[in-house]
Protein backbone atom coordinates (compact mmCIF):
# COMPACT_ATOMS: atom_id res chain seq x y z
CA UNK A 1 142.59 8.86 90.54
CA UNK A 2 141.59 5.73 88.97
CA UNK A 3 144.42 3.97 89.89
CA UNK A 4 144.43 5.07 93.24
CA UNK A 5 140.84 3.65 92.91
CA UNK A 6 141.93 0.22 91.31
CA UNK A 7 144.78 0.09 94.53
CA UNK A 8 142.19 1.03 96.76
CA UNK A 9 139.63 -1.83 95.86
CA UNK A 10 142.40 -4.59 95.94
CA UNK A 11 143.50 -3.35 99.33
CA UNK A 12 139.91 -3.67 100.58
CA UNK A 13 139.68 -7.38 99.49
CA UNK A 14 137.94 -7.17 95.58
CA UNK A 15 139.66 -9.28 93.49
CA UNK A 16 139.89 -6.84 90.31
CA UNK A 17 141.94 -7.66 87.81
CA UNK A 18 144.46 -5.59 85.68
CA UNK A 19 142.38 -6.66 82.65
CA UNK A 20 139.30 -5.76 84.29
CA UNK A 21 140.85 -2.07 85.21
CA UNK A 22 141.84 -1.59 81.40
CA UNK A 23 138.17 -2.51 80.08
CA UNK A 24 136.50 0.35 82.47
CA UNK A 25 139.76 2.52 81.32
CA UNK A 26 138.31 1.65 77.82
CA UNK A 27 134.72 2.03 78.30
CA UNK A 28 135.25 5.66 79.80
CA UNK A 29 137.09 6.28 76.70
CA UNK A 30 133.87 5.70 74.11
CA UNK A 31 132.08 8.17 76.90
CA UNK A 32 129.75 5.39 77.90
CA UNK A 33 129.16 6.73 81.87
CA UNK A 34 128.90 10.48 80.44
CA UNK A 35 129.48 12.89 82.89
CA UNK A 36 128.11 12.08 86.23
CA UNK A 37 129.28 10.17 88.94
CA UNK A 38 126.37 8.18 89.47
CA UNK A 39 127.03 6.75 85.84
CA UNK A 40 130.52 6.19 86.78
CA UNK A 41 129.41 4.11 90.06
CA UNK A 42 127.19 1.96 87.55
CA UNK A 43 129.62 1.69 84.79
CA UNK A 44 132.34 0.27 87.14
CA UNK A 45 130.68 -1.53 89.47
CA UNK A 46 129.46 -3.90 86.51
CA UNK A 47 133.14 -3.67 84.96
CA UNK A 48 135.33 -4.72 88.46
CA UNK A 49 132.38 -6.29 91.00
CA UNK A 50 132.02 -10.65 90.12
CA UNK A 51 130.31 -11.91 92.64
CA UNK A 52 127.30 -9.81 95.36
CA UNK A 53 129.94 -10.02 98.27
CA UNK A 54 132.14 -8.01 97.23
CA UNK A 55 129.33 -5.26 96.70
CA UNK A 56 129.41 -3.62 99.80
CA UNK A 57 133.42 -3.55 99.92
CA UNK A 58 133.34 -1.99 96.46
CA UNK A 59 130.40 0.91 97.97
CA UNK A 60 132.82 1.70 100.69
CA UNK A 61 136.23 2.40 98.54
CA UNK A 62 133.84 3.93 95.87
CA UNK A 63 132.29 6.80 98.45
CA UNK A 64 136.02 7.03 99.64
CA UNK A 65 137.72 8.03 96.70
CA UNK A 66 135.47 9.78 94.71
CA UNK A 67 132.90 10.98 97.51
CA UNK A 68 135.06 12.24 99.75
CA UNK A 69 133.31 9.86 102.49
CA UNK A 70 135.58 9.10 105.81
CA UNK A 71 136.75 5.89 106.44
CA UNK A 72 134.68 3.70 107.84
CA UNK A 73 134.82 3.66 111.53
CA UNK A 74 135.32 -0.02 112.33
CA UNK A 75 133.95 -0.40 115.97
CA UNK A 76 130.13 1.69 114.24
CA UNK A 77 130.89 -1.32 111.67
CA UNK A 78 130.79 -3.84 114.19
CA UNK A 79 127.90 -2.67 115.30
CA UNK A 80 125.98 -2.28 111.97
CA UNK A 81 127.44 -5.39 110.31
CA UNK A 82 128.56 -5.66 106.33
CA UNK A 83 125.34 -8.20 106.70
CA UNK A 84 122.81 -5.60 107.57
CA UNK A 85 123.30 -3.65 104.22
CA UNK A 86 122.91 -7.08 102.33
CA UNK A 87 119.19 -7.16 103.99
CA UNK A 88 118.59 -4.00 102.30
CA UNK A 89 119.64 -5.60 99.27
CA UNK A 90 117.66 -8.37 99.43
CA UNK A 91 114.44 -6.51 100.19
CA UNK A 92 115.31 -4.35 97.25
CA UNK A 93 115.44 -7.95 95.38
CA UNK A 94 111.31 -8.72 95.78
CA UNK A 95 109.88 -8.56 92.17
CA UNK A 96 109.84 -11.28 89.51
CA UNK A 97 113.06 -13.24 88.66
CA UNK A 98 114.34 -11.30 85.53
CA UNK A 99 118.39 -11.68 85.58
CA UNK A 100 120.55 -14.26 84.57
CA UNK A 101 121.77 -15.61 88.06
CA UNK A 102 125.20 -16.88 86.12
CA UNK A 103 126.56 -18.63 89.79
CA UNK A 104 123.70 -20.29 90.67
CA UNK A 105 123.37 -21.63 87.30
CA UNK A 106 126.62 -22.64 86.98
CA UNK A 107 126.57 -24.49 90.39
CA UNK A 108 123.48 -25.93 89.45
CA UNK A 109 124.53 -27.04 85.89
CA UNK A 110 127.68 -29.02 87.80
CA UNK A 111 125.59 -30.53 90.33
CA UNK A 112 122.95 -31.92 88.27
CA UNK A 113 124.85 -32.98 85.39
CA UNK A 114 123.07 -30.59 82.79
CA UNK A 115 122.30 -27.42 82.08
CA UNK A 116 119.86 -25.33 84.62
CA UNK A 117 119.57 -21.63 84.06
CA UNK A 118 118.79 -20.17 87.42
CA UNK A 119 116.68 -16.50 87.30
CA UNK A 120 116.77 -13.90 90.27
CA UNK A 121 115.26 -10.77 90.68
CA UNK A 122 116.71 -7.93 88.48
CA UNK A 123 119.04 -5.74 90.84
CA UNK A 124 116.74 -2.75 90.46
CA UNK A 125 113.27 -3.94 90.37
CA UNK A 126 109.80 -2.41 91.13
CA UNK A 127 109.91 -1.70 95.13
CA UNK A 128 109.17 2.02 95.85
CA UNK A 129 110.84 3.60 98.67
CA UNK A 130 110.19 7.07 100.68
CA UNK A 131 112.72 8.02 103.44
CA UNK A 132 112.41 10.59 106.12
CA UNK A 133 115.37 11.12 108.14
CA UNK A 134 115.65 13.42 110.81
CA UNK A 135 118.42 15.72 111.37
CA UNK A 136 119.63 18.02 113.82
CA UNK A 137 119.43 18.08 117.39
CA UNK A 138 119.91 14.59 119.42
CA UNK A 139 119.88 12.79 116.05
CA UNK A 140 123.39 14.24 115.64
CA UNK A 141 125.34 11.44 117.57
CA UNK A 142 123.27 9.00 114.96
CA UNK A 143 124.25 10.80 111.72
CA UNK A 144 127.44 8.52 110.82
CA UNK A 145 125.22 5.56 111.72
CA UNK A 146 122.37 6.25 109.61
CA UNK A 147 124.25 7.86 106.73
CA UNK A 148 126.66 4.13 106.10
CA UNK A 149 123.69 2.50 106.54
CA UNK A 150 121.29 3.88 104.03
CA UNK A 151 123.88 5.36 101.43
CA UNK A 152 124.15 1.96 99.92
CA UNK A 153 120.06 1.51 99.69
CA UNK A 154 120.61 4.46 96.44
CA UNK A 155 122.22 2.15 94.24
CA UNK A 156 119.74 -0.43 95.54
CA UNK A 157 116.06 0.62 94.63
CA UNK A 158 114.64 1.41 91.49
CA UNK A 159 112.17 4.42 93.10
CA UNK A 160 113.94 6.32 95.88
CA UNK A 161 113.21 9.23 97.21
CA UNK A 162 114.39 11.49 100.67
CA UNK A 163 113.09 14.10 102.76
CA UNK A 164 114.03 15.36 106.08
CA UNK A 165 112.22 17.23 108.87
CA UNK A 166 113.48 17.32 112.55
CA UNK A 167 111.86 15.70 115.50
CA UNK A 168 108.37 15.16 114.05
CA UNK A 169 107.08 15.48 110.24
CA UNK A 170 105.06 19.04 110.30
CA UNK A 171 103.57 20.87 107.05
CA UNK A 172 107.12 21.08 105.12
CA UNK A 173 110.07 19.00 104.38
CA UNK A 174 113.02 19.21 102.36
CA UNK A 175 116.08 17.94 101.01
CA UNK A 176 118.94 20.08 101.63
CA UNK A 177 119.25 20.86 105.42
CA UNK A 178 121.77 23.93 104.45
CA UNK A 179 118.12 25.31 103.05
CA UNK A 180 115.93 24.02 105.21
CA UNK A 181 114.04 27.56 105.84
CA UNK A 182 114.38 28.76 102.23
CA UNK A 183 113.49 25.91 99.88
CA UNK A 184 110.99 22.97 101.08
CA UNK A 185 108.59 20.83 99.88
CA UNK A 186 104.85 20.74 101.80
CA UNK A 187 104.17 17.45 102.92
CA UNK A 188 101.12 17.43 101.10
CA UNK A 189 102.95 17.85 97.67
CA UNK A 190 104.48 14.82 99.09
CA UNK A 191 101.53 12.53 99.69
CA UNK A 192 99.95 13.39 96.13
CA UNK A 193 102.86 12.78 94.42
CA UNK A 194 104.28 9.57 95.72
CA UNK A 195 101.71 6.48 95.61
CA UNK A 196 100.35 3.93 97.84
CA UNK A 197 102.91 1.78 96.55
CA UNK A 198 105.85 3.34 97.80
CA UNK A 199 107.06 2.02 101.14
CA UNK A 200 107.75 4.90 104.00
CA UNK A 201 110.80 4.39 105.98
CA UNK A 202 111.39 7.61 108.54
CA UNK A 203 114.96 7.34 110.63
CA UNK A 204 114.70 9.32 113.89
CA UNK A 205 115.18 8.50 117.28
CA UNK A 206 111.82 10.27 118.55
CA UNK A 207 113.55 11.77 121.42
CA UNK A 208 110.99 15.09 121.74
CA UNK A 209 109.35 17.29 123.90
CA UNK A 210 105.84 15.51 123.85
CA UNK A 211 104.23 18.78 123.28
CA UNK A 212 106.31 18.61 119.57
CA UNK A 213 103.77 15.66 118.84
CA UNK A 214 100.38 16.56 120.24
CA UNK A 215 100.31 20.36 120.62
CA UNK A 216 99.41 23.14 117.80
CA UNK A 217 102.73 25.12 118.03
CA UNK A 218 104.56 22.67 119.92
CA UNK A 219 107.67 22.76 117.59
CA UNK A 220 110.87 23.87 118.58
CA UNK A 221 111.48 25.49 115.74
CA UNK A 222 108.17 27.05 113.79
CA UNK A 223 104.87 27.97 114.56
CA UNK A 224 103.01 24.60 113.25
CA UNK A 225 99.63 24.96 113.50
CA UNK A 226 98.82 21.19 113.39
CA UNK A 227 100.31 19.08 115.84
CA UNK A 228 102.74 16.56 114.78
CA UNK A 229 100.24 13.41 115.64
CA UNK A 230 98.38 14.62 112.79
CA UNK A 231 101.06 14.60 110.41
CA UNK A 232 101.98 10.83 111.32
CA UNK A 233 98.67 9.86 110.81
CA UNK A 234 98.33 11.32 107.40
CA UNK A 235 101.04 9.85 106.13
CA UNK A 236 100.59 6.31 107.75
CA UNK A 237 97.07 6.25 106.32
CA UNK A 238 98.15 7.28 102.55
CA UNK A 239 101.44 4.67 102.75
CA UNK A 240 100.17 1.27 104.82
CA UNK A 241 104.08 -0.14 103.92
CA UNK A 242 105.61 2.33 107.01
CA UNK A 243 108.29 1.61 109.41
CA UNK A 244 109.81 3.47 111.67
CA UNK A 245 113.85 2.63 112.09
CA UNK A 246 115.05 4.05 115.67
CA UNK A 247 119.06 4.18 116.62
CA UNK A 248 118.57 4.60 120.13
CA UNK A 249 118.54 0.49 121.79
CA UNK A 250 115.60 -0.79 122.24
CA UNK A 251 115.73 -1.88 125.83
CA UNK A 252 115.50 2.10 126.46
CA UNK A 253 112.44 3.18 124.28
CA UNK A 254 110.47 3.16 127.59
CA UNK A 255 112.46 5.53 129.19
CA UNK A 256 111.03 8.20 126.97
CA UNK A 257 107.89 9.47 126.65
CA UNK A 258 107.77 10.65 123.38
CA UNK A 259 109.66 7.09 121.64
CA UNK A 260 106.26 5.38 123.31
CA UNK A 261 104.00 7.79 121.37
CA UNK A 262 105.44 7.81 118.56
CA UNK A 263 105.87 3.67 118.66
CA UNK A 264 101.96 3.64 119.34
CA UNK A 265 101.02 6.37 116.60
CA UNK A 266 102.90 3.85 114.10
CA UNK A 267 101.52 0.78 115.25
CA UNK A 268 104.23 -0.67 116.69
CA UNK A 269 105.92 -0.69 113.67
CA UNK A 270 109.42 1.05 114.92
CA UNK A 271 112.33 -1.35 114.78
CA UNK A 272 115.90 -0.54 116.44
CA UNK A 273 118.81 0.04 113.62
CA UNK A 274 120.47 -2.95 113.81
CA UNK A 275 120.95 -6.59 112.14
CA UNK A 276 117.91 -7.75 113.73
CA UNK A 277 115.56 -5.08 113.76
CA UNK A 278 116.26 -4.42 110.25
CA UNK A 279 115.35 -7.94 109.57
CA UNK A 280 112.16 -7.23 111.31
CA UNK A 281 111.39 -4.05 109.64
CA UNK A 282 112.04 -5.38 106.34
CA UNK A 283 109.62 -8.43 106.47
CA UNK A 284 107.19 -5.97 108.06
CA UNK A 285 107.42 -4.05 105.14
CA UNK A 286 106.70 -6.90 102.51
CA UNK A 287 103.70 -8.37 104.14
């Protein structure tokens, strides 16, 4: 498998070396990634990736070989570009310049004659992050979308964490869908647990019966007996860093009913998923 892996990453365009493939063959040897996969991804991403470009390449072939992922669909990567995921990256990339930037130092120390060490932020700094995705239903044709975009953000940030509800957040969450009515998590376990500081991200396209966000019981599928609208407001009060990332275009929100309550419960903080309204979402999120 690791060879198939080394193949696989210089058919994809990162330049890894045959030298560079025996050192990760020799620090699996003295155990250093243990067990886990998630080790593993660390361990050879720091062994076979030089330079940030080549990161998202590498996250691809990675997920591929030892994740089972699909192949990336090339016409959903047009229109989520390799450039989108590198905004993630770089609002993962906010707290105090820590790391050794070697390339910018080195460039630096040619163009000015003499040595300048250049710092960046540490790859895995302080920024908090909360996601809610929503699954099931319409949110179905958005899966693949949402899914490529967002598996990368793991490896990004420091403080992660995922729930998922469907349509609007109600009393309970949780993070296996298979066990969605057997093992969740009440939301407010959720808002005592996670700080002020964490940032609140929720992925859904809001496409609802309206009576799912304003009416006691309006849920498709529970008896909630606080309306949705509540729920939103809760959590947008206890995390001010909130954002709401929609798939469906944005020159259709008001077509629907329920994407224009939702948009005004959050502020008008919901932001299309794409280059651009990631960009937005992302500075909206640092103010």
């Amino acid at each position: 498998m690791f060879v198939a892996f080394f193949r696989a990453l210089r058919s994809a365009g990162v330049p890894v070396s045959l030298l560079e493939y025996l050192t990760l063959l020799r620090a699996m040897e003295t155990d250093i990634a243990g067990r886990r996969v998630e080790d593993f991804y660390y361990l050879s991403r720091a062994a076979l990736v030089k330079n940030e470009r080549h990161l998202d390449r590498f996250d691809r072939v990675f997920a591929q070989v030892f994740e089972g992922a699909e192949p990336i669909d090339e016409s959903l990567a047009a229109d989520i570009p390799t450039l989108a995921l590198r905004r993630l990256r770089r609002f993962a990339r906010t707290g105090a310049p820590e790391e050794l930037d070697l390339d910018g130092t080195i460039r630096e120390t040619a163009h000015r004659g003499y040595l300048d060490i250049k710092l960046r932020p540490e790859r895995h700094n302080a920024v908090k992050v909360l996601l809610f995705f929503d699954v099931g239903g319409s949110m179905e044709w958005h899966v693949q979308a949402t899914e490529q975009l967002f598996s990368a953000a793991r490896s990004e940030f420091k403080h992660m964490e995922y729930f998922y509800f469907h349509n609007c957040p109600y009393e309970r969450v949780w993070k296996e869908n298979r066990r969605r009515w057997d093992h969740t998590t009440p939301t407010w376990d959720v808002l005592h647990t996670y700080g002020h500081d964490y940032k609140v991200v929720f992925v859904d396209d809001a496409s609802m019966s309206p009576y799912e966000i304003i009416v006691p019981g309006g849920s498709l599928e529970h008896v909630n007996e606080e309306p949705g609208q509540i729920w939103l407001e809760r959590i947008t009060r206890t995390y001010p860093a909130c954002v709401w990332i929609n798939p469906i275009p944005e020159e259709q929100w008001e077509h629907t009913q329920s994407i224009r309550m939702v948009r005004q419960l959050m502020g008008g903080r919901m932001y299309p998923l794409s280059l651009e309204g990631l960009d937005r979402a992302m500075r909206e999120l640092v103010r």
